[in-house]
Protein backbone atom coordinates (compact mmCIF):
# COMPACT_ATOMS: atom_id res chain seq x y z
CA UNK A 1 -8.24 16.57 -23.57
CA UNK A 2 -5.77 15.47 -25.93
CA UNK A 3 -1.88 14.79 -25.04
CA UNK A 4 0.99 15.10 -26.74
CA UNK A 5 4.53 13.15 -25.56
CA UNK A 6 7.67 13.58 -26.36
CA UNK A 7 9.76 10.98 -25.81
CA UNK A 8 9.83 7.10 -26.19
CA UNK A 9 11.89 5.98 -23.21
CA UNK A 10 11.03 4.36 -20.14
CA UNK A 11 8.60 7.44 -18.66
CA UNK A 12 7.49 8.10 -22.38
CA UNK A 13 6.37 4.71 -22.88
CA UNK A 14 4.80 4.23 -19.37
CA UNK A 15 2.77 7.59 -19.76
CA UNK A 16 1.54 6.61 -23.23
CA UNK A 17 0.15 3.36 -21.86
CA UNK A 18 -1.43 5.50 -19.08
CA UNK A 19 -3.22 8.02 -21.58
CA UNK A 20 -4.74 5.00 -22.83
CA UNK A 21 -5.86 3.63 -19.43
CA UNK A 22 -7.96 6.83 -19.33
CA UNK A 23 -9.16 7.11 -22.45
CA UNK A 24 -12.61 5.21 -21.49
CA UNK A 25 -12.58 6.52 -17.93
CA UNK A 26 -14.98 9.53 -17.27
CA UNK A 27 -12.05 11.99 -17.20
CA UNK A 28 -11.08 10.67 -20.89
CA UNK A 29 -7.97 11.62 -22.32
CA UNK A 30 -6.54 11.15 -25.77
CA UNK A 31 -2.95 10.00 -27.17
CA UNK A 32 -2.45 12.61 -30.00
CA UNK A 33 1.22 11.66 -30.34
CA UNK A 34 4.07 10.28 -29.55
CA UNK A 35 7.30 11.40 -30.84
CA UNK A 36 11.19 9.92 -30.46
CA UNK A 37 14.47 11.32 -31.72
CA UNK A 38 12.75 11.75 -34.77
CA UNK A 39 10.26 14.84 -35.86
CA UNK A 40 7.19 13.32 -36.66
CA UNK A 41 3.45 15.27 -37.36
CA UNK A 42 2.11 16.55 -34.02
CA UNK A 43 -1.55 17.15 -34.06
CA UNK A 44 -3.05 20.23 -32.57
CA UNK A 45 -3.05 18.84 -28.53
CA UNK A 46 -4.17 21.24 -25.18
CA UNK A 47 -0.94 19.48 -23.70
CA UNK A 48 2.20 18.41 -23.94
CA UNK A 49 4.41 16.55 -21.97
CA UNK A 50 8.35 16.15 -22.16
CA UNK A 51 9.73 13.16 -21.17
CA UNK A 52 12.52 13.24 -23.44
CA UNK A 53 16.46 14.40 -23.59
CA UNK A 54 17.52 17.54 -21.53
CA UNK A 55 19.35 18.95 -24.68
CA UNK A 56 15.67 18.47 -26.62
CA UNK A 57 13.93 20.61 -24.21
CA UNK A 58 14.77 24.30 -25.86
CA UNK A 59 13.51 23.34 -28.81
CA UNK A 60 10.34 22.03 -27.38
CA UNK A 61 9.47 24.57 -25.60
CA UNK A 62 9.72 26.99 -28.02
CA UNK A 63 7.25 24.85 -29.98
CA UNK A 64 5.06 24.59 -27.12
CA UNK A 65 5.03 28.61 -27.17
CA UNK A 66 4.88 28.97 -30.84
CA UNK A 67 1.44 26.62 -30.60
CA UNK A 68 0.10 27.95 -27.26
CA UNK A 69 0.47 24.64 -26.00
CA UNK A 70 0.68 24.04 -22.28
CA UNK A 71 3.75 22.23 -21.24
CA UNK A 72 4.97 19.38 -18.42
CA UNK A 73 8.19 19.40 -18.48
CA UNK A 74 9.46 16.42 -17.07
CA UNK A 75 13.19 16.02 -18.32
CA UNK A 76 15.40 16.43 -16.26
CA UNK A 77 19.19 18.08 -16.29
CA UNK A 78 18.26 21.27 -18.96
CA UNK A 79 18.84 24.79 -18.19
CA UNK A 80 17.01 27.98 -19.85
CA UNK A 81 18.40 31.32 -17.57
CA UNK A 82 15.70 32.91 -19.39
CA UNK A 83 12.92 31.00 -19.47
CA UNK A 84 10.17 33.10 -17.22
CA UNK A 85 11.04 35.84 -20.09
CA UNK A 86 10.38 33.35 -22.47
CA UNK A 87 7.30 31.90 -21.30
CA UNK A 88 5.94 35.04 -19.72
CA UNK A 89 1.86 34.47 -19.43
CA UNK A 90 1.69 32.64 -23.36
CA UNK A 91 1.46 29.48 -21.92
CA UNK A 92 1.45 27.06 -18.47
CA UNK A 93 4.34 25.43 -17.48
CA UNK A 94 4.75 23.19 -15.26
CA UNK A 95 8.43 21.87 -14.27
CA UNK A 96 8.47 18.10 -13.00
CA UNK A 97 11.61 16.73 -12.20
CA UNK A 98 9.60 14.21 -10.40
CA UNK A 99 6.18 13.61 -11.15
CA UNK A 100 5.36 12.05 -8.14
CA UNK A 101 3.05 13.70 -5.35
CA UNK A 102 4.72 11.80 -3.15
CA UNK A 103 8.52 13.42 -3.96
CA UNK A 104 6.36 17.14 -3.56
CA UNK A 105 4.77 16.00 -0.25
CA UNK A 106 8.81 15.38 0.40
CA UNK A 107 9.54 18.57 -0.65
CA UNK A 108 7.34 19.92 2.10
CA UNK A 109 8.63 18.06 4.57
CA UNK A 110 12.17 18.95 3.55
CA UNK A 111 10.98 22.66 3.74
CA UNK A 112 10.01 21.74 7.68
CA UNK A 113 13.54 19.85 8.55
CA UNK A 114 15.49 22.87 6.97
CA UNK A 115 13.39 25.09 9.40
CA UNK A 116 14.15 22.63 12.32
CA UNK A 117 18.05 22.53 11.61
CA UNK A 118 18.03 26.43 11.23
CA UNK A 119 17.45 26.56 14.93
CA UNK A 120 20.19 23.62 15.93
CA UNK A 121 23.71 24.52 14.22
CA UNK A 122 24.87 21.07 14.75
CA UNK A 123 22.57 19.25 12.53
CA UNK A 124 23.48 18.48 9.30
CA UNK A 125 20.79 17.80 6.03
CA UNK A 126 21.92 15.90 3.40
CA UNK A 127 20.16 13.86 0.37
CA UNK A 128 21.11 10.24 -0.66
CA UNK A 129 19.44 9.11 -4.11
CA UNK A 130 20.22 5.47 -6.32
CA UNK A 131 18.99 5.21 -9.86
CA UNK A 132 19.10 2.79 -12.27
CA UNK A 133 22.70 2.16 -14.31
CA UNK A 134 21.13 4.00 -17.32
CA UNK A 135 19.89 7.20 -16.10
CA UNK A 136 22.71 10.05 -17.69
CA UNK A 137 22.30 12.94 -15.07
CA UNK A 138 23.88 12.58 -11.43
CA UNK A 139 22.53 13.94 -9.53
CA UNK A 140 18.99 13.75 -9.97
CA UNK A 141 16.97 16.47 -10.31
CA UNK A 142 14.98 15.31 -7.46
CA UNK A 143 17.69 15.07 -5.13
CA UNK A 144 18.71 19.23 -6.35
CA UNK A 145 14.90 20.04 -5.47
CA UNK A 146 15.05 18.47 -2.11
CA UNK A 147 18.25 20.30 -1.42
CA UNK A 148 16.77 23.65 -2.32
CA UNK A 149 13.30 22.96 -0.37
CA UNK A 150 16.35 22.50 2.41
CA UNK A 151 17.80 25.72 1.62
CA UNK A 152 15.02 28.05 1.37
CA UNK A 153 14.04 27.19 5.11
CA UNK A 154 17.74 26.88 6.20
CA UNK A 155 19.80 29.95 5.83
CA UNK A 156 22.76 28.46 6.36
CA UNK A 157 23.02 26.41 3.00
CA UNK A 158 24.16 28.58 0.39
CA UNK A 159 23.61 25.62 -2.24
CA UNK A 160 24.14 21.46 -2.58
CA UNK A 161 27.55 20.13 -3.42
CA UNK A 162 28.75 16.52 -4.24
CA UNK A 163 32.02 15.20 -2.34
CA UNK A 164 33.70 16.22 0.79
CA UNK A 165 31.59 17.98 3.41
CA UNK A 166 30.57 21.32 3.24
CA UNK A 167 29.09 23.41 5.91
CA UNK A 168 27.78 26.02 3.75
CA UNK A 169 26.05 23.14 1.30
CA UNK A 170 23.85 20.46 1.42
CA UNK A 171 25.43 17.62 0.14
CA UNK A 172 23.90 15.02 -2.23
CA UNK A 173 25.71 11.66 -3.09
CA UNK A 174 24.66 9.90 -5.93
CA UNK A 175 24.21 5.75 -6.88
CA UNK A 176 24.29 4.79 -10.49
CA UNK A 177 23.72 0.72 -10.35
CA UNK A 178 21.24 -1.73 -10.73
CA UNK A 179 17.41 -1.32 -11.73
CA UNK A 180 16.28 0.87 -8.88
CA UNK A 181 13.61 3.39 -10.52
CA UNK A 182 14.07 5.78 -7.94
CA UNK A 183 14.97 5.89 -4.01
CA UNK A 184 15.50 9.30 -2.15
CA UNK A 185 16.88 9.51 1.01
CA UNK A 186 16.53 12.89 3.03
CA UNK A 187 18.43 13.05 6.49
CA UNK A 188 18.88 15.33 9.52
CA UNK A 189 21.76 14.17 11.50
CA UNK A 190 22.42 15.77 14.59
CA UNK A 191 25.15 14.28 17.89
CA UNK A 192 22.19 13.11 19.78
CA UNK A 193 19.56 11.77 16.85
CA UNK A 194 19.02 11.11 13.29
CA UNK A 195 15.55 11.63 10.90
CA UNK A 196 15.25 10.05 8.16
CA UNK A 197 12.91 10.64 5.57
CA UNK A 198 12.75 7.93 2.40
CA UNK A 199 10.90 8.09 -0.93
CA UNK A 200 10.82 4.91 -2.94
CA UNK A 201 9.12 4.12 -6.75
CA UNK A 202 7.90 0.74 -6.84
CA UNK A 203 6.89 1.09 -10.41
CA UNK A 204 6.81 3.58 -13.26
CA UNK A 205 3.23 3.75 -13.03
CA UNK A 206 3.32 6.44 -10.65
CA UNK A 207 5.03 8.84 -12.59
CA UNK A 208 2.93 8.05 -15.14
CA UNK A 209 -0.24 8.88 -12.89
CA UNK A 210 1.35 12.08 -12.33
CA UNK A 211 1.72 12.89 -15.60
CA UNK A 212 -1.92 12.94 -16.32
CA UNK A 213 -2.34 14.79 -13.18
CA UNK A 214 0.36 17.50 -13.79
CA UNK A 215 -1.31 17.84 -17.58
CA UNK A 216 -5.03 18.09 -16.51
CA UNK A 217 -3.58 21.08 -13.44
CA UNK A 218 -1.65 22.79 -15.68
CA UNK A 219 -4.42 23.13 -18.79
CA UNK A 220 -5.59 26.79 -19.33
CA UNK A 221 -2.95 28.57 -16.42
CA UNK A 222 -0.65 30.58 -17.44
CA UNK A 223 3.20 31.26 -16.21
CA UNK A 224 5.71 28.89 -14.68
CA UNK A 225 4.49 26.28 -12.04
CA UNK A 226 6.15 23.67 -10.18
CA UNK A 227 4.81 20.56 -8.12
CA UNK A 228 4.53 22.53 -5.20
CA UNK A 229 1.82 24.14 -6.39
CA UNK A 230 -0.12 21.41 -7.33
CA UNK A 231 0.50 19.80 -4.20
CA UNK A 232 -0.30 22.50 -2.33
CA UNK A 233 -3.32 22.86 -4.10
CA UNK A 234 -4.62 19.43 -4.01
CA UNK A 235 -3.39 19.07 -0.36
CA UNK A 236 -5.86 21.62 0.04
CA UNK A 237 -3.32 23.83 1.94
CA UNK A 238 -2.77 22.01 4.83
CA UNK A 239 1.20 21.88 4.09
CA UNK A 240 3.11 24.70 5.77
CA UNK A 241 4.44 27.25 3.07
């Protein structure tokens, strides 16, 4: 299968180098292209994934369409209101904020602790997440996906928020400093006990990983997918809905 990326940035980079990891393995996969800020030549590829800029996305996926190309998106910060109209069943695409099937695992269990503090009205969820001094968007879009796994078990939460407390919201707070890669913190807090549930990149590697995972699942499907559903899948369903 060949691969397309776009991007050249940290997660570009480390997926590149990945694609070439497989290339002699029995699952080979091929490096068609690489492309920056610049437009270069992109060779006919089965996928493509975007690890780019949030305001390159649009165009990129109307490329991706144009081609037939299935598409990982894994840029983070875009919005498209119409983008299931858009995509309809022309393509696959899978949207990654995180890449990790350790962050959808999360997701899951964040699904489970919005269930839990449904039934206890003093228990509070909220999301903690610390990124490197370079990434743009706060917050991530990890932390906004663990806040609506929260939500669509919980109710209660009408949304996420960002500041003083909310009851209605889930609240996120954001770190920009340092080198951290990624850390996500996911905590019930209730008067009498506290869960807390961390996720943790040690390395870009694993994103990378998921990239070739995300682009050999999503090859040949057609409509809008998330990580849940390749979870789900390769957890072979033993993840409550």
């Amino acid at each position: 299968m060949r691969i397309g990326v776009f991007g050249r940035g940290r997660l570009g980079g480390a997926i590149a180098t990945e694609v070439a990891r497989f290339t002699a393995s029995p699952d080979a996969l091929e490096l068609a292209w690489t492309e920056g800020k610049d437009s270069g030549s992109r060779a006919r590829v089965e996928v493509a994934i975007d690890a780019s800029a949030a305001a390159a996305v649009e165009e990129h996926l109307a490329w991706a369409i144009e081609t037939g190309t299935d598409l990982v998106i894994a840029t983070t910060g875009w919005k498209i209101p119409d983008l299931e109209r858009r995509v309809g069943g022309r393509i696959g695409v899978l949207l990654a904020p995180n890449l990790s099937t350790g962050v959808a695992l999360m997701r899951k269990i964040a699904q489970v602790l919005g269930a839990y503090a449904a039934q206890d009205l003093d228990a509070d969820l909220g999301v903690i997440e610390h990124h490197h001094r370079m990434k743009l968007d706060a917050p991530s879009g990890t932390a906004i996906s663990l806040a609506q796994a929260v939500q669509a078990s919980c109710p209660r939460y009408t949304g996420w928020n960002m500041g003083s407390y909310e009851k209605d919201k889930v609240n996120i707070a954001s770190l920009r400093s340092g080198y951290e890669i990624g850390r996500h913190e996911l905590i019930l807090d209730s008067a009498f006990e506290t869960l807390t549930i961390v996720h943790r990149a040690k390395d870009r590697k694993v994103f990378a990983a998921g990239a070739m995972r995300a682009a050999k699942w999503i090859w040949g499907r057609k409509g809008i997918f998330t990580m849940d559903d390749l979870a789900s899948e390769q957890f072979g369903g033993r993840l409550p809905a």
